[in-house]
PDB file of N, CA and C in Angstrom:
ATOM      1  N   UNK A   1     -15.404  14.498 -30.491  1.00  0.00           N
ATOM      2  CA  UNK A   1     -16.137  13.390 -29.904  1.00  0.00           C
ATOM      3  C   UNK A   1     -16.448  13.710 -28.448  1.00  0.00           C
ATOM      4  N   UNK A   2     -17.219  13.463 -27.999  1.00  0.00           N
ATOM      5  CA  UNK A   2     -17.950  13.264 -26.657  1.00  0.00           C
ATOM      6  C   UNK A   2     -16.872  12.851 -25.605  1.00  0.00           C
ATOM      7  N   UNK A   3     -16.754  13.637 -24.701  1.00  0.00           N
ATOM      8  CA  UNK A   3     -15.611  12.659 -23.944  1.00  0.00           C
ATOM      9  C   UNK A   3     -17.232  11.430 -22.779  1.00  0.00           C
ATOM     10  N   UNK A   4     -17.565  12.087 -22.940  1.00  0.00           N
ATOM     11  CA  UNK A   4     -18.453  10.797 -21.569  1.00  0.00           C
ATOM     12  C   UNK A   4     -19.204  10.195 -22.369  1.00  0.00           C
ATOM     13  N   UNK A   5     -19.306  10.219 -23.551  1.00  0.00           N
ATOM     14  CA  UNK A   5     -19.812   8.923 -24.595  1.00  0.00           C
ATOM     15  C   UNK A   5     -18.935   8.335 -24.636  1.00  0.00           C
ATOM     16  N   UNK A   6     -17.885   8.640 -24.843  1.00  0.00           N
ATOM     17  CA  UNK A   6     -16.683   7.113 -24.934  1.00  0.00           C
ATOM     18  C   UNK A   6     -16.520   6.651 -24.019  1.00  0.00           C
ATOM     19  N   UNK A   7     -16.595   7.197 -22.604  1.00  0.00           N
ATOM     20  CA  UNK A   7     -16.191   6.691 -21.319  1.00  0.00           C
ATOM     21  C   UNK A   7     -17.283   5.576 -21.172  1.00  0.00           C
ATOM     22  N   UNK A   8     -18.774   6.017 -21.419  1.00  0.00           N
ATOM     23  CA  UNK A   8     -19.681   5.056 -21.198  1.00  0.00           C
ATOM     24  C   UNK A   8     -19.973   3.512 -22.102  1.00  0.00           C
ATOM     25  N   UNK A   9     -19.284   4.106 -22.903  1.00  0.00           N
ATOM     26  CA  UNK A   9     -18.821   3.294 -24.162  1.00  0.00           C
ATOM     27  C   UNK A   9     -18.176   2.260 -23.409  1.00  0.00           C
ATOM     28  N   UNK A  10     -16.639   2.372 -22.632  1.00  0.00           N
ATOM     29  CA  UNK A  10     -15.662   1.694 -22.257  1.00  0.00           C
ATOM     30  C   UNK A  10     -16.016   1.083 -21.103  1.00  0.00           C
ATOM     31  N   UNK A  11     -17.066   1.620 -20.771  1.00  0.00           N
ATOM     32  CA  UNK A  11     -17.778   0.893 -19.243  1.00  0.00           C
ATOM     33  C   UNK A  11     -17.860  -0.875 -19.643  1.00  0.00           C
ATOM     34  N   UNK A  12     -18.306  -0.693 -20.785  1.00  0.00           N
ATOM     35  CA  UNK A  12     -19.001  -2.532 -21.392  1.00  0.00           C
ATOM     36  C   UNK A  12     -17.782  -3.384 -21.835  1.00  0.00           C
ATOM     37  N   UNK A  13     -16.454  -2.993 -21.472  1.00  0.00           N
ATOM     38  CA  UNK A  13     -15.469  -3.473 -21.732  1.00  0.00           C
ATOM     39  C   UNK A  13     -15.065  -4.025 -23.835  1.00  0.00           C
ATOM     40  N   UNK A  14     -16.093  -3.414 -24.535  1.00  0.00           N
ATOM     41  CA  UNK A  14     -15.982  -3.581 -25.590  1.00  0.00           C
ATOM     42  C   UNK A  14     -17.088  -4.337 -26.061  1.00  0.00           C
ATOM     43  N   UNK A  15     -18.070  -4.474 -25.122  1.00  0.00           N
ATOM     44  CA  UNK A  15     -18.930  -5.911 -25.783  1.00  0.00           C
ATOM     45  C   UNK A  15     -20.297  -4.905 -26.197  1.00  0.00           C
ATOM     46  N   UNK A  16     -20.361  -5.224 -27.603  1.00  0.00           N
ATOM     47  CA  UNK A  16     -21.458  -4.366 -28.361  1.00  0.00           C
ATOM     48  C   UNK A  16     -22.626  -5.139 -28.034  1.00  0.00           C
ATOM     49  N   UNK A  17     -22.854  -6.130 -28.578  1.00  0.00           N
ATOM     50  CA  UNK A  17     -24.166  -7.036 -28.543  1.00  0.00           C
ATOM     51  C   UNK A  17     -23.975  -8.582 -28.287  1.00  0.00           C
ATOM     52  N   UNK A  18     -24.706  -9.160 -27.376  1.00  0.00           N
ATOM     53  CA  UNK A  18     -24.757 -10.423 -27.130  1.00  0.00           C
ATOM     54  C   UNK A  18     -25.911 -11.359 -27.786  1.00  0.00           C
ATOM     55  N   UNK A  19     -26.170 -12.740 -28.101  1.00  0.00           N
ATOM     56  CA  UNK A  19     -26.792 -13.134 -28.632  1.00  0.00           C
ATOM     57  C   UNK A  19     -27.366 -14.373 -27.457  1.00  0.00           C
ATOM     58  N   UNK A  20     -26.754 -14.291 -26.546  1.00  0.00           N
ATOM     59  CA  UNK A  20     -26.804 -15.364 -25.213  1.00  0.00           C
ATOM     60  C   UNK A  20     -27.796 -14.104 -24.508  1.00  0.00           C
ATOM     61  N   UNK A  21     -29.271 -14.817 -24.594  1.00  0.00           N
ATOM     62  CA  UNK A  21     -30.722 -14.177 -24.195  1.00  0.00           C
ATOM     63  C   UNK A  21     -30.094 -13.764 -22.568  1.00  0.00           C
ATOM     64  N   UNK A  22     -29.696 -14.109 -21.292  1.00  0.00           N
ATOM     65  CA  UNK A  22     -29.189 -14.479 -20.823  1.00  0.00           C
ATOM     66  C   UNK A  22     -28.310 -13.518 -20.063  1.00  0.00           C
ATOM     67  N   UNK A  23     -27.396 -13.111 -20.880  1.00  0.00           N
ATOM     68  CA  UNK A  23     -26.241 -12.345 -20.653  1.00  0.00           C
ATOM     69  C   UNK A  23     -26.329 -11.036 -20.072  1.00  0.00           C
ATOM     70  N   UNK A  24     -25.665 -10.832 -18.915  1.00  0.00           N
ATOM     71  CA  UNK A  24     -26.026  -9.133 -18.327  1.00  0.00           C
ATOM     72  C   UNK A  24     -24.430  -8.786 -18.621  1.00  0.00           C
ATOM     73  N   UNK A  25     -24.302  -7.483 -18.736  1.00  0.00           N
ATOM     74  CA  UNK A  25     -23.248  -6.629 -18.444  1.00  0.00           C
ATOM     75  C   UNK A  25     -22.883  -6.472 -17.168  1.00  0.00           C
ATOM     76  N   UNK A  26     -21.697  -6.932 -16.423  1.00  0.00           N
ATOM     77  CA  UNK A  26     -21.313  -6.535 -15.071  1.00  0.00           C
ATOM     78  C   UNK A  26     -20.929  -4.648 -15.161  1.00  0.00           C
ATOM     79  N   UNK A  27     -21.506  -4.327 -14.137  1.00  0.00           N
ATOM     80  CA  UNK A  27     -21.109  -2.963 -14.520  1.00  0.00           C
ATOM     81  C   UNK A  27     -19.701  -2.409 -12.916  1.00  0.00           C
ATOM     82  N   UNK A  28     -18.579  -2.053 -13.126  1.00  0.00           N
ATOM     83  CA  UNK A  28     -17.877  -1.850 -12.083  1.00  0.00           C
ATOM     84  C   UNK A  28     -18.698  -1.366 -10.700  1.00  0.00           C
ATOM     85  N   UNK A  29     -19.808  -1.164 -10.284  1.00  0.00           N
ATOM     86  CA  UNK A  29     -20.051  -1.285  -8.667  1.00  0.00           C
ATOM     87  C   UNK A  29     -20.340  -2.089  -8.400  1.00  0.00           C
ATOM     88  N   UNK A  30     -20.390  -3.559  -9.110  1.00  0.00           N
ATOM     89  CA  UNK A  30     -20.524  -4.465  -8.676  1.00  0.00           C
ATOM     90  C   UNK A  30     -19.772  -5.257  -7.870  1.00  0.00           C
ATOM     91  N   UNK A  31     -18.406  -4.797  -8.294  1.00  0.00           N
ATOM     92  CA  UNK A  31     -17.281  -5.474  -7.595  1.00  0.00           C
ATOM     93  C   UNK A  31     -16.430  -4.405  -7.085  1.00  0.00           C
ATOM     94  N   UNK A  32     -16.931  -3.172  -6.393  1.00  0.00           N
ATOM     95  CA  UNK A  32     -16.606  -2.687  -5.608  1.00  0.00           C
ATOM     96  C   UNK A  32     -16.463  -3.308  -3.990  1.00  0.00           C
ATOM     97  N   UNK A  33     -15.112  -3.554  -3.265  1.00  0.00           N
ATOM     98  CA  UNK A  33     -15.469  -4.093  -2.265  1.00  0.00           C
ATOM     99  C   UNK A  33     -16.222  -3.136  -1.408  1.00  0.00           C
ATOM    100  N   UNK A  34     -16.591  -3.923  -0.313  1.00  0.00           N
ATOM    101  CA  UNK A  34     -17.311  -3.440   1.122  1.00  0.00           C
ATOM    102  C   UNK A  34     -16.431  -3.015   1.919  1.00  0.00           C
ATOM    103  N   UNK A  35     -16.717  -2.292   2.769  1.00  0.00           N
ATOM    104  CA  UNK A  35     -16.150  -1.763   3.896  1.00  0.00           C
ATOM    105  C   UNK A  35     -16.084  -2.564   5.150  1.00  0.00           C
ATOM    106  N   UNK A  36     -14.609  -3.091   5.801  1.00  0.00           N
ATOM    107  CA  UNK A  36     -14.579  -4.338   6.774  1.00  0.00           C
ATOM    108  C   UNK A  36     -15.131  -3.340   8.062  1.00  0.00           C
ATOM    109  N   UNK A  37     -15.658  -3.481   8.897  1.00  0.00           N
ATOM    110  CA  UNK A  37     -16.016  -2.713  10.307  1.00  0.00           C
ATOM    111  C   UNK A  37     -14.717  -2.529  10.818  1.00  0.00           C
ATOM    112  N   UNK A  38     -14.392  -1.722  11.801  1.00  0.00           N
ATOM    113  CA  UNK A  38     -13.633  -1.268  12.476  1.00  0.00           C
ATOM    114  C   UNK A  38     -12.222  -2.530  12.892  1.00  0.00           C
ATOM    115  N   UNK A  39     -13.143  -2.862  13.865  1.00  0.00           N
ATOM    116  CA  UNK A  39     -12.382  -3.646  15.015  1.00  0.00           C
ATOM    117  C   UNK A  39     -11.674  -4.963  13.973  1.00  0.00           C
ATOM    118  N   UNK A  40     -12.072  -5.512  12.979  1.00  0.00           N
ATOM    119  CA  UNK A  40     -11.257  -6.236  11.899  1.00  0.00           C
ATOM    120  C   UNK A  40     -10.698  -5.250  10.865  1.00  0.00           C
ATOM    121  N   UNK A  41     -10.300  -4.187  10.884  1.00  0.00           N
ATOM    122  CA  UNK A  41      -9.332  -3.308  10.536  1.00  0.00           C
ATOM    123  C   UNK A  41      -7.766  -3.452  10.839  1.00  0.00           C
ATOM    124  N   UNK A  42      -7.075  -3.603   9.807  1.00  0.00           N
ATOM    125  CA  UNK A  42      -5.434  -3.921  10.462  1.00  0.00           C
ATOM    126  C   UNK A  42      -4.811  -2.865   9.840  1.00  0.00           C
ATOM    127  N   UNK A  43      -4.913  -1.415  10.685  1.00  0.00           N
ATOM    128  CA  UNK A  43      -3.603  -0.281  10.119  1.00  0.00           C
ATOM    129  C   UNK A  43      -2.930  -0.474  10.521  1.00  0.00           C
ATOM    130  N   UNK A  44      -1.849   0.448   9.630  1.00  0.00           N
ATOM    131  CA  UNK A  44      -0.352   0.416   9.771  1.00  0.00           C
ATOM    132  C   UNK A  44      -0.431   1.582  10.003  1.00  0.00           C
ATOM    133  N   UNK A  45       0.644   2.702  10.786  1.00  0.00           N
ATOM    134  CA  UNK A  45       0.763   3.721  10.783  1.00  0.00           C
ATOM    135  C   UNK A  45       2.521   4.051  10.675  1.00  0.00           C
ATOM    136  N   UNK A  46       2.868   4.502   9.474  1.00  0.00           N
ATOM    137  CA  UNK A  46       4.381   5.151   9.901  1.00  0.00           C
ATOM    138  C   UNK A  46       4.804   6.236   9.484  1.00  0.00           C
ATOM    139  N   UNK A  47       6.112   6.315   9.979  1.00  0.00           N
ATOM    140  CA  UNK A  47       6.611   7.842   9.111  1.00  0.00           C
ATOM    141  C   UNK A  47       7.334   7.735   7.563  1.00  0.00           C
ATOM    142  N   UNK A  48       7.658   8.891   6.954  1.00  0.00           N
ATOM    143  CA  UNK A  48       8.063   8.721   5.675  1.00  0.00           C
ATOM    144  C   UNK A  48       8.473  10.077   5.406  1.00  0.00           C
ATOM    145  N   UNK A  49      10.009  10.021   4.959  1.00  0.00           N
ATOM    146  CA  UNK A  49      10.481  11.540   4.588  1.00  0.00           C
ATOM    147  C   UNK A  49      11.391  10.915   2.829  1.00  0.00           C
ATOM    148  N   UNK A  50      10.847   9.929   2.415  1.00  0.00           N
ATOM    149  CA  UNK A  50      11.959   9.737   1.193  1.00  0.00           C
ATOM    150  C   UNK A  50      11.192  10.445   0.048  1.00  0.00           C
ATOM    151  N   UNK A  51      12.067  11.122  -1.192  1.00  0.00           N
ATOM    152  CA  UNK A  51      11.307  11.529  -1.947  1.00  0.00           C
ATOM    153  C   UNK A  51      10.501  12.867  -1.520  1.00  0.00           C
ATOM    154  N   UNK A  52      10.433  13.765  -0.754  1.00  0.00           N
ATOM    155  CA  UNK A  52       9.830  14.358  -0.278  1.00  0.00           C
ATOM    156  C   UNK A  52      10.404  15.507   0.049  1.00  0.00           C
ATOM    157  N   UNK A  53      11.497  15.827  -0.621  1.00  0.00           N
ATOM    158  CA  UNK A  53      12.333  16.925   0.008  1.00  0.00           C
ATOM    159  C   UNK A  53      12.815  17.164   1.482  1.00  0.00           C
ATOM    160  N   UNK A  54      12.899  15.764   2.076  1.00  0.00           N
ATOM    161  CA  UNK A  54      13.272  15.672   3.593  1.00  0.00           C
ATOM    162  C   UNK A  54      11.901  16.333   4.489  1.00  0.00           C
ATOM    163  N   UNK A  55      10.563  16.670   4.132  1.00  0.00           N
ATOM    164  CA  UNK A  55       9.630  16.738   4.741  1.00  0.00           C
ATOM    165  C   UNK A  55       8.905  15.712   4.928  1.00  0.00           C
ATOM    166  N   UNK A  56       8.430  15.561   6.211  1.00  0.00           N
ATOM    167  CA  UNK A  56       7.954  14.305   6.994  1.00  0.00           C
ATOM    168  C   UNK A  56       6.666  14.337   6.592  1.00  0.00           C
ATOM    169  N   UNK A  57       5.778  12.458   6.569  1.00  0.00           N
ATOM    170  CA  UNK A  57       4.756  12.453   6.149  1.00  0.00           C
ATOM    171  C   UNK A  57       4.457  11.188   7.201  1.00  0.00           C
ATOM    172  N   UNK A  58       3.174  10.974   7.537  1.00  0.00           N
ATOM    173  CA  UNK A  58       2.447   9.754   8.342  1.00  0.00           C
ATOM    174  C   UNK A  58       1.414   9.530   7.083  1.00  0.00           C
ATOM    175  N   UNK A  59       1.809   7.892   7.525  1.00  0.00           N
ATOM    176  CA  UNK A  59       0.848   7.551   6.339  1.00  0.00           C
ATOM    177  C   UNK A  59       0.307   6.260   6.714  1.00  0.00           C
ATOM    178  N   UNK A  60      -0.541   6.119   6.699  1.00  0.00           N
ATOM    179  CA  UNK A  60      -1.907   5.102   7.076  1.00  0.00           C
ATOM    180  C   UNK A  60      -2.022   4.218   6.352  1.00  0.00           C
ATOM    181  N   UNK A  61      -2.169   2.893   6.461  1.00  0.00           N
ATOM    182  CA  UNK A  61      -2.202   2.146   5.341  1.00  0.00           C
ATOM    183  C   UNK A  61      -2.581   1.015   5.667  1.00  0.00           C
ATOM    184  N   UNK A  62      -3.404  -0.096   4.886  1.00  0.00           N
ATOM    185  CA  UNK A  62      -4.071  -1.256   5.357  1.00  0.00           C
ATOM    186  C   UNK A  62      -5.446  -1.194   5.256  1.00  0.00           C
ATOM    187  N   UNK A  63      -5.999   0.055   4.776  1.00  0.00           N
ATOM    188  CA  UNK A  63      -7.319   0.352   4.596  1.00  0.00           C
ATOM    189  C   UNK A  63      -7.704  -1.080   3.775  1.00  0.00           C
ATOM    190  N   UNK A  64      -9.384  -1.462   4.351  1.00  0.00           N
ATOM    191  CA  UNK A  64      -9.589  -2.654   3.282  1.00  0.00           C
ATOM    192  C   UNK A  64     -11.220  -1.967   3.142  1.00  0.00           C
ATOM    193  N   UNK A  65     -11.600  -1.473   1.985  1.00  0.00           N
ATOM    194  CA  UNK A  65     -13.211  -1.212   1.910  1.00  0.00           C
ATOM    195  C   UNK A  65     -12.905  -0.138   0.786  1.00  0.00           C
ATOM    196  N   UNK A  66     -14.452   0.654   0.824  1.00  0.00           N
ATOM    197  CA  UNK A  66     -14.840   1.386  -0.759  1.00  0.00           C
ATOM    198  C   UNK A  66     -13.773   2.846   0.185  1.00  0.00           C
ATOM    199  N   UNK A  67     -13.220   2.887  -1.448  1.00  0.00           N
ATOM    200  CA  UNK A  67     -12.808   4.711  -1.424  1.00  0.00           C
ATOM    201  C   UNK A  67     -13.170   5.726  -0.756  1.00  0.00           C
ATOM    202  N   UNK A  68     -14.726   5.719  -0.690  1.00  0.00           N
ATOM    203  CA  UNK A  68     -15.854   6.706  -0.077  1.00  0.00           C
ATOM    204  C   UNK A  68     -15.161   6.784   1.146  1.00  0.00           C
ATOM    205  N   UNK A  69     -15.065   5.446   1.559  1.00  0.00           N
ATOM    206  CA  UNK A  69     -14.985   5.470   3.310  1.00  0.00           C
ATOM    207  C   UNK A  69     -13.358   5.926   3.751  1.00  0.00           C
ATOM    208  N   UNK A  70     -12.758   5.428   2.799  1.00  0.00           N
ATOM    209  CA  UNK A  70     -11.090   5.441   3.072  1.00  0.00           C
ATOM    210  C   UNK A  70     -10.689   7.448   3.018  1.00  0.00           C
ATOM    211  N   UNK A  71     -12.063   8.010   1.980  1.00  0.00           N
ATOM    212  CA  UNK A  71     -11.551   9.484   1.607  1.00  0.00           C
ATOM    213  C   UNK A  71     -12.252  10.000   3.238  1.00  0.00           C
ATOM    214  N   UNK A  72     -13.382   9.454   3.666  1.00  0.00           N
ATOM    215  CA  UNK A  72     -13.925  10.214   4.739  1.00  0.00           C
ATOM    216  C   UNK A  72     -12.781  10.594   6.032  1.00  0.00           C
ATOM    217  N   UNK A  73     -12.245   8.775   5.791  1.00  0.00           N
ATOM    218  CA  UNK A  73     -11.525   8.686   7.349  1.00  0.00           C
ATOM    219  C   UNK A  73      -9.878   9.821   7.290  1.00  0.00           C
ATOM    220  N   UNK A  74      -9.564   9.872   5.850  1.00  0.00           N
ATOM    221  CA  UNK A  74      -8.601  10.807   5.712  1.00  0.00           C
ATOM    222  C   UNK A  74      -8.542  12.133   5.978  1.00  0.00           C
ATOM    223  N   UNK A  75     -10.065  12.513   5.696  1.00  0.00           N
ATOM    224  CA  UNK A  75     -10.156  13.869   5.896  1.00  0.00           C
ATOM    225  C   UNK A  75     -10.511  14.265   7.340  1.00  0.00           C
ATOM    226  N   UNK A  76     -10.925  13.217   8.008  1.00  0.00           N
ATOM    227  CA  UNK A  76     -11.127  13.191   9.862  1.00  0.00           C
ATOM    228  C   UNK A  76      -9.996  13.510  10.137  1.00  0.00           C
ATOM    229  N   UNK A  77      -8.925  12.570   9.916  1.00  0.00           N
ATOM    230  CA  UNK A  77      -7.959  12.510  10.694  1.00  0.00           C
ATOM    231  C   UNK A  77      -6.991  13.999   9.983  1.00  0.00           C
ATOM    232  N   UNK A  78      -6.987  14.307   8.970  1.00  0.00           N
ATOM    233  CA  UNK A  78      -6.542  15.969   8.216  1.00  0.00           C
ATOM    234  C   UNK A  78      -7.342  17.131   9.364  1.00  0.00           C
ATOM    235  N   UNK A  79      -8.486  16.786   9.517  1.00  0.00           N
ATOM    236  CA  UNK A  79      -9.350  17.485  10.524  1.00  0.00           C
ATOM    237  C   UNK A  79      -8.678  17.323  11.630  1.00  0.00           C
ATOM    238  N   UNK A  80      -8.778  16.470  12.523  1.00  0.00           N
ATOM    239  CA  UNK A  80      -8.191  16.076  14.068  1.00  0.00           C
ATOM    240  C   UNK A  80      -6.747  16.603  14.172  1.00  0.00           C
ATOM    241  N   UNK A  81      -5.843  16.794  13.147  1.00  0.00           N
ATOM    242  CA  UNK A  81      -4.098  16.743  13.669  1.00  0.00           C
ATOM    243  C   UNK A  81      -4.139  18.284  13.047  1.00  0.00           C
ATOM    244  N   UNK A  82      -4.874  18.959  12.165  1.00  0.00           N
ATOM    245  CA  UNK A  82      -5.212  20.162  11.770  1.00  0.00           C
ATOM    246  C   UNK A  82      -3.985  21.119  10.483  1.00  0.00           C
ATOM    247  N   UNK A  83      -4.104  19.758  10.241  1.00  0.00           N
ATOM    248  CA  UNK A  83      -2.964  19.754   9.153  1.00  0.00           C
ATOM    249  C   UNK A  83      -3.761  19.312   7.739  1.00  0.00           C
ATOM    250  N   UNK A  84      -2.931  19.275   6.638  1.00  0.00           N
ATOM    251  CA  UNK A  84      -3.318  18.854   5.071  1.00  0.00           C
ATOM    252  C   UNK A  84      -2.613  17.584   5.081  1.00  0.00           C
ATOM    253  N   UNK A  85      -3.370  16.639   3.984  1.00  0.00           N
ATOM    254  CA  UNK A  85      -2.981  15.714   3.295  1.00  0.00           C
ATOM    255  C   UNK A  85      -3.576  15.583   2.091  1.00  0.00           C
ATOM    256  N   UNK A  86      -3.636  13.973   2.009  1.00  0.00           N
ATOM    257  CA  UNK A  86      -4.307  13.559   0.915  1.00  0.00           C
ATOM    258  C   UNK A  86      -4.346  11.971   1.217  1.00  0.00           C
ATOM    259  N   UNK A  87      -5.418  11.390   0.159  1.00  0.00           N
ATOM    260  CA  UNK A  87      -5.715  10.588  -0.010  1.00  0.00           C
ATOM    261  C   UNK A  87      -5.526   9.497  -1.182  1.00  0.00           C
ATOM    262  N   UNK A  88      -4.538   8.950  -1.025  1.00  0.00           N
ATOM    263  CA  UNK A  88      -3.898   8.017  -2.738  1.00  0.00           C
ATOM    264  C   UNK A  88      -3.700   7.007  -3.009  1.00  0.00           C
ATOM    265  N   UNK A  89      -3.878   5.965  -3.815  1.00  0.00           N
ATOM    266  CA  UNK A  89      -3.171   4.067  -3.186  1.00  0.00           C
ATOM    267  C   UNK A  89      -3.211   3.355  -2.560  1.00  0.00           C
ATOM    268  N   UNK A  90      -4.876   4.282  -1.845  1.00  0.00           N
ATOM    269  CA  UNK A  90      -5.176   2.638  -0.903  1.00  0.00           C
ATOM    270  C   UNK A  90      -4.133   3.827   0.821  1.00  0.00           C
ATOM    271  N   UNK A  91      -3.584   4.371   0.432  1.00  0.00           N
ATOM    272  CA  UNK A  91      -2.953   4.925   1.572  1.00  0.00           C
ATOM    273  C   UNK A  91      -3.442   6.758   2.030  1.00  0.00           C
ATOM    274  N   UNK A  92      -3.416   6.881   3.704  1.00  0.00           N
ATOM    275  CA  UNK A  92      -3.846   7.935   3.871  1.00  0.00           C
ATOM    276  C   UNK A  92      -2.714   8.675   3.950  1.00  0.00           C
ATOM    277  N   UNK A  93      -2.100  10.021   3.609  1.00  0.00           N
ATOM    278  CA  UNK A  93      -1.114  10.860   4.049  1.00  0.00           C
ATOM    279  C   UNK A  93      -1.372  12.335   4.710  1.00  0.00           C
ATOM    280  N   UNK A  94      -0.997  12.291   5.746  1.00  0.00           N
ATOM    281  CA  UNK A  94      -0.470  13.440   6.578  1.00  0.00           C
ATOM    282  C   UNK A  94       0.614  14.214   6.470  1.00  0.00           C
ATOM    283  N   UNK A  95       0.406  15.230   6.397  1.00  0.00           N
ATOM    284  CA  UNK A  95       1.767  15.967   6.693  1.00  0.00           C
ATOM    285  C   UNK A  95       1.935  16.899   7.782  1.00  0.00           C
ATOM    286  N   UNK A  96       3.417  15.682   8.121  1.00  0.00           N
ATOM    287  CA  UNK A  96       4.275  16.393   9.226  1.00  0.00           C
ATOM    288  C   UNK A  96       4.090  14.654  10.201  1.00  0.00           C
ATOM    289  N   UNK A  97       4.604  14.345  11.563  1.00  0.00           N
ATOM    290  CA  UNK A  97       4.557  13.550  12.197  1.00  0.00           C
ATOM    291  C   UNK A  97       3.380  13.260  13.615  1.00  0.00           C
ATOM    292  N   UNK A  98       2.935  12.610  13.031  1.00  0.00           N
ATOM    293  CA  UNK A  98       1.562  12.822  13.656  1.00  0.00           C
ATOM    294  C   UNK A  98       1.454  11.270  14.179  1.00  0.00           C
ATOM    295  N   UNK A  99       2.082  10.735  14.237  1.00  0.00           N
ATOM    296  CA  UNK A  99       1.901   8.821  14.324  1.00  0.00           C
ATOM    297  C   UNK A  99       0.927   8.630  16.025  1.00  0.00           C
ATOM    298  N   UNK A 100       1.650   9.460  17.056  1.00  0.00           N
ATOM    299  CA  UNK A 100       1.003   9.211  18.741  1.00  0.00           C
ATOM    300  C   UNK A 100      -0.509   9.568  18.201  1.00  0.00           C
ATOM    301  N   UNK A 101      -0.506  10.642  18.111  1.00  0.00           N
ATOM    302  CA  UNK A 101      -1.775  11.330  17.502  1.00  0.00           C
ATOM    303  C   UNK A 101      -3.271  10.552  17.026  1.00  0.00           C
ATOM    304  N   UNK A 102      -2.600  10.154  15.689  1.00  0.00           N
ATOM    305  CA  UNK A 102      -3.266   9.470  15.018  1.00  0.00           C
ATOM    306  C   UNK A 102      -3.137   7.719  15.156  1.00  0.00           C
ATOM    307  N   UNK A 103      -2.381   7.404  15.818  1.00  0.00           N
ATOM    308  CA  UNK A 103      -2.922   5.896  16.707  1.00  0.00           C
ATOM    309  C   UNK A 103      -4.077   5.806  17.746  1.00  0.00           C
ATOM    310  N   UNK A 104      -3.719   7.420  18.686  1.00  0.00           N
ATOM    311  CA  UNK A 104      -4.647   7.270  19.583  1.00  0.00           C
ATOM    312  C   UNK A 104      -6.148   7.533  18.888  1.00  0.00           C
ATOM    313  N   UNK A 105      -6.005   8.160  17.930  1.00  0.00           N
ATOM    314  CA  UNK A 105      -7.592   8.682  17.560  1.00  0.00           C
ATOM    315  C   UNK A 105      -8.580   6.993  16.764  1.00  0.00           C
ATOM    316  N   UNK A 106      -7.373   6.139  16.134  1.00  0.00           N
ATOM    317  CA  UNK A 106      -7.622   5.525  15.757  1.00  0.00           C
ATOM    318  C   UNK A 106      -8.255   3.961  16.308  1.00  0.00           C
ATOM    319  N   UNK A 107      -7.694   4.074  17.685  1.00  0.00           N
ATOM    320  CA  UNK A 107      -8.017   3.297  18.879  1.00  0.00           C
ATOM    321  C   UNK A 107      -8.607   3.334  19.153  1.00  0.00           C
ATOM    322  N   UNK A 108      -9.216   4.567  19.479  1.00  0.00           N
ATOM    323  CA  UNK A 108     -10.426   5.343  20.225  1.00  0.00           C
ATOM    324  C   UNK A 108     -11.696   4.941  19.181  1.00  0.00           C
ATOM    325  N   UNK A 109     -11.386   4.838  18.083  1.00  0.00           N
ATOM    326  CA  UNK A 109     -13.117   4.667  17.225  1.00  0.00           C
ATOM    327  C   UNK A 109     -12.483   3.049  16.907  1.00  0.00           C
ATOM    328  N   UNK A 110     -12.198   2.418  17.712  1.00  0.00           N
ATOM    329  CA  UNK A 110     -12.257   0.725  17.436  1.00  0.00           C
ATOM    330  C   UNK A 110     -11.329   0.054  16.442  1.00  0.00           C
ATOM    331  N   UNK A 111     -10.139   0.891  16.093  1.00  0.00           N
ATOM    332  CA  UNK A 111      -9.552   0.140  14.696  1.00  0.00           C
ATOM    333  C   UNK A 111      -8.607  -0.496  15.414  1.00  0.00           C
ATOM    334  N   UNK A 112      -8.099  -2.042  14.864  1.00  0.00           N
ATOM    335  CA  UNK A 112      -6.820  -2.300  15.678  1.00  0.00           C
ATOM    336  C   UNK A 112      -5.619  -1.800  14.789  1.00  0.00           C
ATOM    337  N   UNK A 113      -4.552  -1.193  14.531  1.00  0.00           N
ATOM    338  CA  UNK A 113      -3.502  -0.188  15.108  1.00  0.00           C
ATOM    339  C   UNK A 113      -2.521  -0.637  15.311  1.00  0.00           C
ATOM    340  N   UNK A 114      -1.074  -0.895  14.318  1.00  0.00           N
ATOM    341  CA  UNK A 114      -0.045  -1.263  14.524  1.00  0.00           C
ATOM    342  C   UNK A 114       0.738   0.288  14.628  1.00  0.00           C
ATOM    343  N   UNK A 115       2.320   0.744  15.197  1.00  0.00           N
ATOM    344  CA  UNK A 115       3.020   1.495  14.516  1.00  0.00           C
ATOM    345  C   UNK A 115       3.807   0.748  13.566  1.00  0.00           C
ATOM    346  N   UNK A 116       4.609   0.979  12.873  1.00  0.00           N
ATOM    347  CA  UNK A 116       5.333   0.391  11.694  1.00  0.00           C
ATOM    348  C   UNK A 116       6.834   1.659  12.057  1.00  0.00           C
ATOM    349  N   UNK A 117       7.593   1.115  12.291  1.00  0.00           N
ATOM    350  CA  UNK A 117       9.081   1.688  11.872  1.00  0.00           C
ATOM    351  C   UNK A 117       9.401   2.386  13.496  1.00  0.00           C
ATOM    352  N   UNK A 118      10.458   3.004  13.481  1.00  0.00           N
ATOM    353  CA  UNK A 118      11.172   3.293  14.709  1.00  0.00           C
ATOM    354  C   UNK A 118      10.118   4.700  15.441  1.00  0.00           C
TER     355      UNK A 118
END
């Protein structure tokens, strides 16, 4: 079987045919949220070594908008501290401790900017 025929299949949540003249299919970008602007942005920024083999991670979090934007700003800030991460859960991760770093960069393009933890 087709794997992206079934996927497109599963897009319609199961609904074959309607008889309500009427009726549209919502299709998921519809309710993709928007991206809030900057300055009504509420990150969190902290550290994190659990689970991790005792290697340190900064991780960003509070993002509110589309993926697109949340993968861009991850890979800026992977760019700026010149290190790897990733992007997962709504949360950005860094590796290694980068929190001064990446508050200030985050200040600097208008986001408001908590730290979170010691």
């Amino acid at each position: 079987m087709n794997n992206k025929r079934s996927k497109k299949f599963n897009s319609f949540e199961g609904i074959v045919f309607s008889t309500n003249p009427d009726y549209e299919i919502e299709t998921p970008f519809d309710n993709e949220p928007q991206t809030v602007e900057a300055g009504l942005q509420d990150l969190r920024v902290q550290l994190d070594k659990k689970q991790r083999g005792g290697k340190v991670v900064t991780i960003v979090s509070g993002f509110k908008g589309k993926d697109d934007d949340l993968q861009m700003l991850g890979k800026k800030l992977k760019q700026k501290c010149g290190v790897g991460g990733s992007v997962k859960d709504g949360e950005i991760l860094i590796q290694g401790d980068f929190r001064e770093k990446i508050l200030l960069m985050l200040k600097n393009d208008g986001y408001k900017v908590k730290k979170v933890g010691g």
